[in-house]
C-alpha atoms as a PDB file:
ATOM      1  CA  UNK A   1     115.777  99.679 116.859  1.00  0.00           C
ATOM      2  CA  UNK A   2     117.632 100.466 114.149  1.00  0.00           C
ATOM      3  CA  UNK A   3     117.034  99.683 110.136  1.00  0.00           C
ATOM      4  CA  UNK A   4     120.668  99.894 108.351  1.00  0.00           C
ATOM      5  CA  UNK A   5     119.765  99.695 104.498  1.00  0.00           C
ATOM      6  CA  UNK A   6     123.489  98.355 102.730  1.00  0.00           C
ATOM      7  CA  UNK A   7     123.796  98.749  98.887  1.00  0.00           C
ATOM      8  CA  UNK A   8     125.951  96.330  98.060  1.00  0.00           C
ATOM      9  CA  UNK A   9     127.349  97.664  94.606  1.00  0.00           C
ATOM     10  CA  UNK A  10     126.240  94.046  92.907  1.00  0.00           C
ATOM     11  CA  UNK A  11     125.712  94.395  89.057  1.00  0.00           C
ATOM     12  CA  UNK A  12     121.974  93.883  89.974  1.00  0.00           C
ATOM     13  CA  UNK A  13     122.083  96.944  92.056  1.00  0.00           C
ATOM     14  CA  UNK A  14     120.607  94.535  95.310  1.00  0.00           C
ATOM     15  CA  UNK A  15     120.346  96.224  98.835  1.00  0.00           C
ATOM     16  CA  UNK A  16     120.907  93.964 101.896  1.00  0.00           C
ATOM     17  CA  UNK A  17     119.309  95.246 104.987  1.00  0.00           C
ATOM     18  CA  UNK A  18     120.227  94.477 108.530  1.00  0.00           C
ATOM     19  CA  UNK A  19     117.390  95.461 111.522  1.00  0.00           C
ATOM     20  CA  UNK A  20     118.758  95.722 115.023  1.00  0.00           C
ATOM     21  CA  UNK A  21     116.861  95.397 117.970  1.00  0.00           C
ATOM     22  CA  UNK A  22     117.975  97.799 121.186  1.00  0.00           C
ATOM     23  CA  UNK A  23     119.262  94.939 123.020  1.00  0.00           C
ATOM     24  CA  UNK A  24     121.968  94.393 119.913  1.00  0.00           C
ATOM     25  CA  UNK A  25     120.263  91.311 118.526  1.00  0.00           C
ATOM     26  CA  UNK A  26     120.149  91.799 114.252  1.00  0.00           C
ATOM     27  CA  UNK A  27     118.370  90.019 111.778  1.00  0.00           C
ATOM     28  CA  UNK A  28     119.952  90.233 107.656  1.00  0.00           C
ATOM     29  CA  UNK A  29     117.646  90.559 105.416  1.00  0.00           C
ATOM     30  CA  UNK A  30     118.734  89.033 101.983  1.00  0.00           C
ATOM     31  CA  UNK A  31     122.197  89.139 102.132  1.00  0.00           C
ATOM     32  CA  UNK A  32     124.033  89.511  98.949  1.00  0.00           C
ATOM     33  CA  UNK A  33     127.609  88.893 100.672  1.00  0.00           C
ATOM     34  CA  UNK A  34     127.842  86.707 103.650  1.00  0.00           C
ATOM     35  CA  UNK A  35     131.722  87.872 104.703  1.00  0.00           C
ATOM     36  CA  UNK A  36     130.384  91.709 103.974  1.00  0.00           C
ATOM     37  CA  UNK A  37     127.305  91.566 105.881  1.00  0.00           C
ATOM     38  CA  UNK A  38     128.739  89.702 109.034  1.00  0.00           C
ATOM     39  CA  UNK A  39     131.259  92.541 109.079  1.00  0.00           C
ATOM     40  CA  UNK A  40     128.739  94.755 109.073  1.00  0.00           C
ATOM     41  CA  UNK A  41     126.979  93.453 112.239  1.00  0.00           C
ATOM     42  CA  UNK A  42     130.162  93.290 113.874  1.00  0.00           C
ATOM     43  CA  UNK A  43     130.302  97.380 113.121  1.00  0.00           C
ATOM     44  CA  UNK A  44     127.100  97.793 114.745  1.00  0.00           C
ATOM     45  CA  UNK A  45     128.314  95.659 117.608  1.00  0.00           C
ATOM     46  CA  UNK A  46     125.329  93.667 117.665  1.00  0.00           C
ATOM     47  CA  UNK A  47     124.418  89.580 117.288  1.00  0.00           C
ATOM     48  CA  UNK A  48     123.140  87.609 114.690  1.00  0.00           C
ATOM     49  CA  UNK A  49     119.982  85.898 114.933  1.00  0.00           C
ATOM     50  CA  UNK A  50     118.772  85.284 112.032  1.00  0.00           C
ATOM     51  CA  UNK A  51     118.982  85.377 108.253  1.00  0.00           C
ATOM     52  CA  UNK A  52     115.707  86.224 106.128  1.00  0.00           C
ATOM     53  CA  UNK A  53     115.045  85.503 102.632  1.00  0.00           C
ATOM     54  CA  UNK A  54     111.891  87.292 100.800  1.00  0.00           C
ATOM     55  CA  UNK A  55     112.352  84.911  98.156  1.00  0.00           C
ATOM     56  CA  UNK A  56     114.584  82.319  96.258  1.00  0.00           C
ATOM     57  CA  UNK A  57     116.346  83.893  93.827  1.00  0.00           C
ATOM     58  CA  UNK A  58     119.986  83.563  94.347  1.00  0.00           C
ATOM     59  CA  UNK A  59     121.115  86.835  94.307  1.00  0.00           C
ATOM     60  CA  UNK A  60     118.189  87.351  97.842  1.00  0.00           C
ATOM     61  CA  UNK A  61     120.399  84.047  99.722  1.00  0.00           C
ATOM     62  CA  UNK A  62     123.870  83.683  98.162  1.00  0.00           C
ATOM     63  CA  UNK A  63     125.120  85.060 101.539  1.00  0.00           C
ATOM     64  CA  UNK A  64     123.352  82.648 103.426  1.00  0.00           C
ATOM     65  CA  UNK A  65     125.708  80.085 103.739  1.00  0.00           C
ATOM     66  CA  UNK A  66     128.623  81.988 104.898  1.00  0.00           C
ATOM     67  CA  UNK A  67     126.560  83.478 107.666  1.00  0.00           C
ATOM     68  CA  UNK A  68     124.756  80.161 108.740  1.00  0.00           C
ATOM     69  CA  UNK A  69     128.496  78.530 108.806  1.00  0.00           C
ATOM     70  CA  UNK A  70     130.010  81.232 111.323  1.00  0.00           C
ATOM     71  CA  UNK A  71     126.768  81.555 113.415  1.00  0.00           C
ATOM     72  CA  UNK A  72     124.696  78.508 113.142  1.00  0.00           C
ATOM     73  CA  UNK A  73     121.779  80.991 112.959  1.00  0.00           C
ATOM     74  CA  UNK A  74     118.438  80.351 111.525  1.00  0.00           C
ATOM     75  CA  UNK A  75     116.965  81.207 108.160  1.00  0.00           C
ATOM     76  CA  UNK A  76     113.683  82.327 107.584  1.00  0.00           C
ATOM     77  CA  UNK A  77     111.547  81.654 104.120  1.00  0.00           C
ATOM     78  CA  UNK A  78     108.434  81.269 102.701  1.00  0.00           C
ATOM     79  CA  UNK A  79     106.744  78.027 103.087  1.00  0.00           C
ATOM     80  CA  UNK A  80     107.325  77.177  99.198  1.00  0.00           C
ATOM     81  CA  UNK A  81     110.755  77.921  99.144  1.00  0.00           C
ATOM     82  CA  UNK A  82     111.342  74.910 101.108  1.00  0.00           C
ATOM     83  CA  UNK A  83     113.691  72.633  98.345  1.00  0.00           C
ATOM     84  CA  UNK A  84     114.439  75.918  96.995  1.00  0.00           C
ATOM     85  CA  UNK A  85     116.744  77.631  99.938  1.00  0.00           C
ATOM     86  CA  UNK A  86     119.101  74.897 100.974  1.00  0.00           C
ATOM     87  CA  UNK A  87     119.479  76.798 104.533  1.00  0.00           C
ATOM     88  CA  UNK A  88     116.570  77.565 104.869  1.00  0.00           C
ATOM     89  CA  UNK A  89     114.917  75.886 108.442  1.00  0.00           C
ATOM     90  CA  UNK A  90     112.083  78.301 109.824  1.00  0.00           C
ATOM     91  CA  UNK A  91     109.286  78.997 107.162  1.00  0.00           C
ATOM     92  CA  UNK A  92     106.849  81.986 107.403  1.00  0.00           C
ATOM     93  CA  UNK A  93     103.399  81.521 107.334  1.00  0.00           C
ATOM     94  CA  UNK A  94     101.402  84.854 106.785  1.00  0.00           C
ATOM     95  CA  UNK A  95     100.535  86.456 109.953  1.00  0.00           C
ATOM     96  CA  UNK A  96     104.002  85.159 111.379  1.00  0.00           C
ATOM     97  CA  UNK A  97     105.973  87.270 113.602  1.00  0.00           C
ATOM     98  CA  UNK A  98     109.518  87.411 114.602  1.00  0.00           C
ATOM     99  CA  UNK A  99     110.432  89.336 117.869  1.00  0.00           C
ATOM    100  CA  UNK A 100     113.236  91.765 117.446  1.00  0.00           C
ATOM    101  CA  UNK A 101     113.150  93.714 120.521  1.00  0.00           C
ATOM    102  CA  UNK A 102     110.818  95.033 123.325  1.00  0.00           C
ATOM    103  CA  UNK A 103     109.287  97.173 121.091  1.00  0.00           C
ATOM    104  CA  UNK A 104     110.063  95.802 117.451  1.00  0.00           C
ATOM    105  CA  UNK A 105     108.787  92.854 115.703  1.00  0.00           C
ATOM    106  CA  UNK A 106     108.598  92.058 111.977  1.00  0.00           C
ATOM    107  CA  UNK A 107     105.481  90.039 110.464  1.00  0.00           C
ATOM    108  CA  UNK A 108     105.566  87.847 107.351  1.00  0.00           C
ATOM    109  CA  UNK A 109     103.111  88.970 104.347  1.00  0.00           C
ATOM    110  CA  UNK A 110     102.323  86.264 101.575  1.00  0.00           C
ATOM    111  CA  UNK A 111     103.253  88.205  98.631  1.00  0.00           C
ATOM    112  CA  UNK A 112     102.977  86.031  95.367  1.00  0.00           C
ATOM    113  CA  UNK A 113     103.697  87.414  91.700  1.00  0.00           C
ATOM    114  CA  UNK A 114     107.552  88.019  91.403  1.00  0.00           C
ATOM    115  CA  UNK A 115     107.797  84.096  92.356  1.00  0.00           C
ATOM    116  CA  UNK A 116     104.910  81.865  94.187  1.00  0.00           C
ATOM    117  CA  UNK A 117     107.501  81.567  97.720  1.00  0.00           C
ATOM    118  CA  UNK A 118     108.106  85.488  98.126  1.00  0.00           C
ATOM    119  CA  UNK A 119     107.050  87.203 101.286  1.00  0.00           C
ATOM    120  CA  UNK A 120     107.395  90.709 102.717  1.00  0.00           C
ATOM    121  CA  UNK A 121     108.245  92.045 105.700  1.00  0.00           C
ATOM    122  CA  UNK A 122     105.816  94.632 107.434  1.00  0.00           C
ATOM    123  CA  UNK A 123     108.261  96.115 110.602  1.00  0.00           C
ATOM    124  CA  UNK A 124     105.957  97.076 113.629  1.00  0.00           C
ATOM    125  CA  UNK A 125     107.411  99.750 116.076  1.00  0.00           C
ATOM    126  CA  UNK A 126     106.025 100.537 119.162  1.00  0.00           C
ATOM    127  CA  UNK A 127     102.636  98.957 117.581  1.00  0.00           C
ATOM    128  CA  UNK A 128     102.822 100.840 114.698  1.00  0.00           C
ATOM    129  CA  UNK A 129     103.489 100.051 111.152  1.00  0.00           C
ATOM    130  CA  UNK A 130     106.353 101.888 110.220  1.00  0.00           C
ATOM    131  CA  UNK A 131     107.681 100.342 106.983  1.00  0.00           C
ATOM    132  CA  UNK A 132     108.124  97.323 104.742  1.00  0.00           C
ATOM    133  CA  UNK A 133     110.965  95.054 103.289  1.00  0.00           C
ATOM    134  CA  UNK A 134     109.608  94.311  99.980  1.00  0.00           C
ATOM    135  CA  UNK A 135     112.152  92.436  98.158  1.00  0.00           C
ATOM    136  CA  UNK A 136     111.448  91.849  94.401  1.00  0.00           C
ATOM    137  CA  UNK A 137     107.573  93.037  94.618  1.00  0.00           C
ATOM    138  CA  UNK A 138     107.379  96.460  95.237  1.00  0.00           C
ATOM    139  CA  UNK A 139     110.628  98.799  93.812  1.00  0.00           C
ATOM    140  CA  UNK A 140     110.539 102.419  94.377  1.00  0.00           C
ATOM    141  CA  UNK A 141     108.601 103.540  91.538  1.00  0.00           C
ATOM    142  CA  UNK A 142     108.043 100.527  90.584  1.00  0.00           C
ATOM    143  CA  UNK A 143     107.118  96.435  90.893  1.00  0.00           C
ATOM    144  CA  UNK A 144     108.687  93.556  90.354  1.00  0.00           C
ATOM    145  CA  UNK A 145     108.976  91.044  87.069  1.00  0.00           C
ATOM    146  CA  UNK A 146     107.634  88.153  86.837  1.00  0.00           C
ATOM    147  CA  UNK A 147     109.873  85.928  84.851  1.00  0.00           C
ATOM    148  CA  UNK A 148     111.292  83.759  86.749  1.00  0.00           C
ATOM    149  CA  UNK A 149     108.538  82.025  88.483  1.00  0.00           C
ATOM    150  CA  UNK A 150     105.974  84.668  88.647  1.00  0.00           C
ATOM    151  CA  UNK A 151     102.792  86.033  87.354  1.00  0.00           C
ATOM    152  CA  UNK A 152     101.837  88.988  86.388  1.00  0.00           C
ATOM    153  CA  UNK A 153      97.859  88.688  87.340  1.00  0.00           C
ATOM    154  CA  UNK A 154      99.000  87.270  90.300  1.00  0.00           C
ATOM    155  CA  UNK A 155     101.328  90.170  91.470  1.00  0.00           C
ATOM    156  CA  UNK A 156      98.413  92.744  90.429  1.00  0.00           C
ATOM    157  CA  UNK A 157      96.316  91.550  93.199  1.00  0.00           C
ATOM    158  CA  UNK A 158      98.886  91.255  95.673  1.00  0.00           C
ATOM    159  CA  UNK A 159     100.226  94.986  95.035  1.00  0.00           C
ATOM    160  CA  UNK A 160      96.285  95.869  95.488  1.00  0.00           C
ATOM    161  CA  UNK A 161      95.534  94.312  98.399  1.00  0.00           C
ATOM    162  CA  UNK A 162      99.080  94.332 100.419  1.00  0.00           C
ATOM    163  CA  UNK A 163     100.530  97.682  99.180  1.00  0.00           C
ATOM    164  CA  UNK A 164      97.597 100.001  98.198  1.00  0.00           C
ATOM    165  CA  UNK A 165      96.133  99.701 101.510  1.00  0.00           C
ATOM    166  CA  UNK A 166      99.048 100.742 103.515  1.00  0.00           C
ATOM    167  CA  UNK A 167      98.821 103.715 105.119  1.00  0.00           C
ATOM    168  CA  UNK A 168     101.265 106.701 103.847  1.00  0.00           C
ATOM    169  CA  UNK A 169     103.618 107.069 106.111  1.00  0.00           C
ATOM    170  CA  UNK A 170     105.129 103.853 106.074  1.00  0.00           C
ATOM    171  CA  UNK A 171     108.453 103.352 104.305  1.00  0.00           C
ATOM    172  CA  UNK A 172     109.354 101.527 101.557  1.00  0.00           C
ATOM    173  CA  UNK A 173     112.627  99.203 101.586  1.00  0.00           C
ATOM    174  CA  UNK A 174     113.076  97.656  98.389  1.00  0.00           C
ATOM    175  CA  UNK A 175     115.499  94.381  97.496  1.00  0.00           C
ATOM    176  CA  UNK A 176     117.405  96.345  94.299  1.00  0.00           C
ATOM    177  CA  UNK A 177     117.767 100.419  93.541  1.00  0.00           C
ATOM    178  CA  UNK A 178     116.130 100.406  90.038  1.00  0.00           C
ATOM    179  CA  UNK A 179     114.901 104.262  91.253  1.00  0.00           C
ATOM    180  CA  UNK A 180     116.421 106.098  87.961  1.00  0.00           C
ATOM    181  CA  UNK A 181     115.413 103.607  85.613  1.00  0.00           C
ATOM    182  CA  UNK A 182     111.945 103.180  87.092  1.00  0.00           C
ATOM    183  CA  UNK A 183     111.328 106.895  87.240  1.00  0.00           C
ATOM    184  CA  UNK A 184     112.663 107.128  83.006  1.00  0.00           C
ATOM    185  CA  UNK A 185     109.920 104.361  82.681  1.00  0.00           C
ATOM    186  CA  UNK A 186     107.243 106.592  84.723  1.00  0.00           C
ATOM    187  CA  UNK A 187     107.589 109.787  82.899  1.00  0.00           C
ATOM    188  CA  UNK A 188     107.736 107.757  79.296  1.00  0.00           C
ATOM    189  CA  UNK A 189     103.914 106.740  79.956  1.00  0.00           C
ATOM    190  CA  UNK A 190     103.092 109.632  82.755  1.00  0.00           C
ATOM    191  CA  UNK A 191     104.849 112.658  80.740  1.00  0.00           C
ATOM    192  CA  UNK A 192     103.186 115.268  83.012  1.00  0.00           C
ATOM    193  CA  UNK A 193     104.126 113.546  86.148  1.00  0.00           C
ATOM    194  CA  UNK A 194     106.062 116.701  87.865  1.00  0.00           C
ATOM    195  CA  UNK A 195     106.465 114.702  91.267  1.00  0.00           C
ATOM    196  CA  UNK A 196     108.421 111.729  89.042  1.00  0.00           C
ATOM    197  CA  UNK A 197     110.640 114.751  87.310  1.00  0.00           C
ATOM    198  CA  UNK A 198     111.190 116.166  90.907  1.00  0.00           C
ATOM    199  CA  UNK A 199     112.795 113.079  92.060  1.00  0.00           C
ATOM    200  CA  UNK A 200     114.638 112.123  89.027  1.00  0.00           C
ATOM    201  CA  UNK A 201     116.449 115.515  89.696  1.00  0.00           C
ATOM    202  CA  UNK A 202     117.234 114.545  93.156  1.00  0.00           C
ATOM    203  CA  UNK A 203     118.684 110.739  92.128  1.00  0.00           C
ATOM    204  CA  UNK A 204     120.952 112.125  90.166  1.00  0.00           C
ATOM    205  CA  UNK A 205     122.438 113.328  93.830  1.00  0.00           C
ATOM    206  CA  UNK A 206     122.115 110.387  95.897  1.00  0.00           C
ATOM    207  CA  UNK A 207     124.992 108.693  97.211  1.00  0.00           C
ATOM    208  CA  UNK A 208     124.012 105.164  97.373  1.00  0.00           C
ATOM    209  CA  UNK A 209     126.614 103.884  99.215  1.00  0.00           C
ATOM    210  CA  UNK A 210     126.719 106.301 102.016  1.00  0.00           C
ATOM    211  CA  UNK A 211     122.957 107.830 102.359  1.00  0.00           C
ATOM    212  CA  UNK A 212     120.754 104.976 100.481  1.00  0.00           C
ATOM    213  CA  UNK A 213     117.125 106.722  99.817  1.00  0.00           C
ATOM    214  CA  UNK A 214     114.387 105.320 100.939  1.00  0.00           C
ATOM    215  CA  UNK A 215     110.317 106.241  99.551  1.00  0.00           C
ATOM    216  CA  UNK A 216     107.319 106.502 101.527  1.00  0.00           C
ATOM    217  CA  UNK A 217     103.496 104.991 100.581  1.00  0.00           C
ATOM    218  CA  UNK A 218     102.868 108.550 100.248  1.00  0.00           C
ATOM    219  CA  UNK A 219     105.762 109.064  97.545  1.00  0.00           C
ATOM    220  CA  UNK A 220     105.145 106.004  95.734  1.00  0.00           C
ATOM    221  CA  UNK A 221     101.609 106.718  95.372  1.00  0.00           C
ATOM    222  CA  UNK A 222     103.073 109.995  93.053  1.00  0.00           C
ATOM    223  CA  UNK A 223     105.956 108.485  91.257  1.00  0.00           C
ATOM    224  CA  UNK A 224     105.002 104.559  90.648  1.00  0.00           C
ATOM    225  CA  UNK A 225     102.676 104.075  87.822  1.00  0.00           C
ATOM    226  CA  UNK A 226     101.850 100.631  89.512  1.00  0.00           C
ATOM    227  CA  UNK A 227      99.548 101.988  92.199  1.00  0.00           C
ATOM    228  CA  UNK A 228      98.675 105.261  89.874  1.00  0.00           C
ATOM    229  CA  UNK A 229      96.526 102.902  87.658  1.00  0.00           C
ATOM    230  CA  UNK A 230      93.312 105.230  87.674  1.00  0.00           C
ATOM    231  CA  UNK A 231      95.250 108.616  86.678  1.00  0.00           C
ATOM    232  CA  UNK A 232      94.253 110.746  83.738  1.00  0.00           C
ATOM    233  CA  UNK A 233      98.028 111.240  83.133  1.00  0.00           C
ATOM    234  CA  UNK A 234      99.033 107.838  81.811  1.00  0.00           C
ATOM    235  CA  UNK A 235      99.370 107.780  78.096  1.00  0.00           C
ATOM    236  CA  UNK A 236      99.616 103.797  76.580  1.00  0.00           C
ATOM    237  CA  UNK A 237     100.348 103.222  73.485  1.00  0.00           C
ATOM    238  CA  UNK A 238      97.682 102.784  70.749  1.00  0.00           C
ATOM    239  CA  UNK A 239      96.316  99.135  70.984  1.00  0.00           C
ATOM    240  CA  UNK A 240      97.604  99.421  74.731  1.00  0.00           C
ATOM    241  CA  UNK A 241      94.341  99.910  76.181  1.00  0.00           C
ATOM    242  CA  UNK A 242      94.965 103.582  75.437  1.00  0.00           C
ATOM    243  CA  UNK A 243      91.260 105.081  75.949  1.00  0.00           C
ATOM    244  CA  UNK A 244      90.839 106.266  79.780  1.00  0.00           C
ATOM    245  CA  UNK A 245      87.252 105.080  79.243  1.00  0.00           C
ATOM    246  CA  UNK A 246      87.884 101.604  78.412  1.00  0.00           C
ATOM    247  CA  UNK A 247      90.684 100.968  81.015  1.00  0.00           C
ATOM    248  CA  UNK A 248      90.477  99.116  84.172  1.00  0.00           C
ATOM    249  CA  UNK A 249      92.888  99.005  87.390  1.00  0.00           C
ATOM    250  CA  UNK A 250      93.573  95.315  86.217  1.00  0.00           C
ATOM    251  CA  UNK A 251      93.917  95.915  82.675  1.00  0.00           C
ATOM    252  CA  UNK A 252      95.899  98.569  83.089  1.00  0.00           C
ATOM    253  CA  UNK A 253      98.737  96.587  85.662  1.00  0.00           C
ATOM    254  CA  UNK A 254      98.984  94.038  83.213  1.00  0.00           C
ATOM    255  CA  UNK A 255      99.897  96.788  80.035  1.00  0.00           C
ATOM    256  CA  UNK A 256     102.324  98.547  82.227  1.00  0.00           C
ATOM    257  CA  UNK A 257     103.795  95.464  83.585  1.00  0.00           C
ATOM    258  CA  UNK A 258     103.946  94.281  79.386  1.00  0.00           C
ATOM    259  CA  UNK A 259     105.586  97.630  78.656  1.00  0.00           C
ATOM    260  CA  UNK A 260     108.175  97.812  81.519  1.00  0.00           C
ATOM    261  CA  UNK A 261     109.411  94.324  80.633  1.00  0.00           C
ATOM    262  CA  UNK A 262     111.152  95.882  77.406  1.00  0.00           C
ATOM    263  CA  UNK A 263     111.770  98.730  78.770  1.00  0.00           C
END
């Protein structure tokens, strides 16, 4: 099994990923360019068999058509996306699994907040967990809006009780690359953070195009503010809930996710 992660260069900085299974069957995972990702299963010599969509957003399915036209291959959604992904015929429940190979399978999460039809990917291995397509909820060093559909309250509890409890190893594989604007945001409200100031040293190497980066639990837990809600290190803004002692996990999600809209 193999996890390709393609940045695509789009002006919203989206990755496409494509997983392929050892007997050369590959699933896309929101493509951004139908021609481009079709080519790039035909690199890896492998077949398509399927298309999946974390959510509805057009920039997450504007390669579907292209693909479903040349392979007649299903598309995978969420349940409410139905009337929202015009090719989309094969919706997710939670606790849904597609088959990749022998020893790979991929299970659907429900992950509301971004929009009410988003769901993540959790990619088993050999009966492990060993990462997580997360499209628009979790970023690396960061979570998603919630203005298009969404809600922030909403997306609080899902990061707690689908991301928090995941264990650390597992790897993060996020729908955009918002790394060096997410880490300017963490060390604006998390000054001291030397782990965030670490890695915004090393993305100013990374060649996207070439060697994409990907983040652990373990990582994120240091650099995203989102799931470092209890640290003494955050410093909000007066009227922000600014007091350590009078901040809760909840309270404090909902000012971060207020101050990261403008940031």
């Amino acid at each position: 099994m193999r996890v390709i992660q393609h940045y695509t260069g789009s002006k919203l900085r989206n990755f496409t990923y494509f997983i392929v299974g050892n007997q050369g069957h590959a699933f896309i995972v929101d493509p951004w360019d139908g021609e481009e990702s079709l080519e790039k299963v035909k690199q890896e010599s492998a077949l398509v068999k399927g298309v999946i969509n974390t959510h509805e957003h057009w920039d997450h399915t504007r390669g579907n058509e292209v693909i479903v036209k040349k392979t007649d291959c299903p598309v995978y959604a969420h349940p409410r996306a139905k009337g929202k992904v015009k090719e989309a015929d094969v919706f997710m429940n939670d606790g849904e699994k597609i088959v990749i190979d022998n020893e790979t399978e991929l299970m659907a999460i429900d992950t509301p907040g971004h929009t009410f039809a988003h769901l993540c990917l959790i990619l088993f291995h050999q009966g492990r967990i060993e990462g997580v397509f997360t499209g628009d909820t979790l970023f690396n060093a960061g979570v998603g809006n919630c203005h298009n559909g969404g809600d922030p309250e909403t997306l609080f509890q899902t990061i707690e009780e689908k991301f928090q409890t995941l264990d650390d190893h597992v790897r993060v594989y996020p729908g955009h690359e918002y790394l060096g604007n997410n880490l300017g945001f963490t060390l604006k409200y998390e000054p001291g953070n030397e782990e965030a100031k670490s890695w915004q040293k090393k993305y100013e190497s990374i060649d996207w195009e070439n060697s994409p980066q990907t983040t652990t639990i373990a990582e994120e837990k240091k650099i995203n503010l989102f799931l470092r809600l209890e640290s003494n290190g955050i410093q909000l803004p007066i009227g922000h809930e600014a007091t350590q002692v009078s901040r809760d996990r909840k309270n404090t999600f909902l000012t971060l996710r207020e101050l990261r809209n403008h940031w």
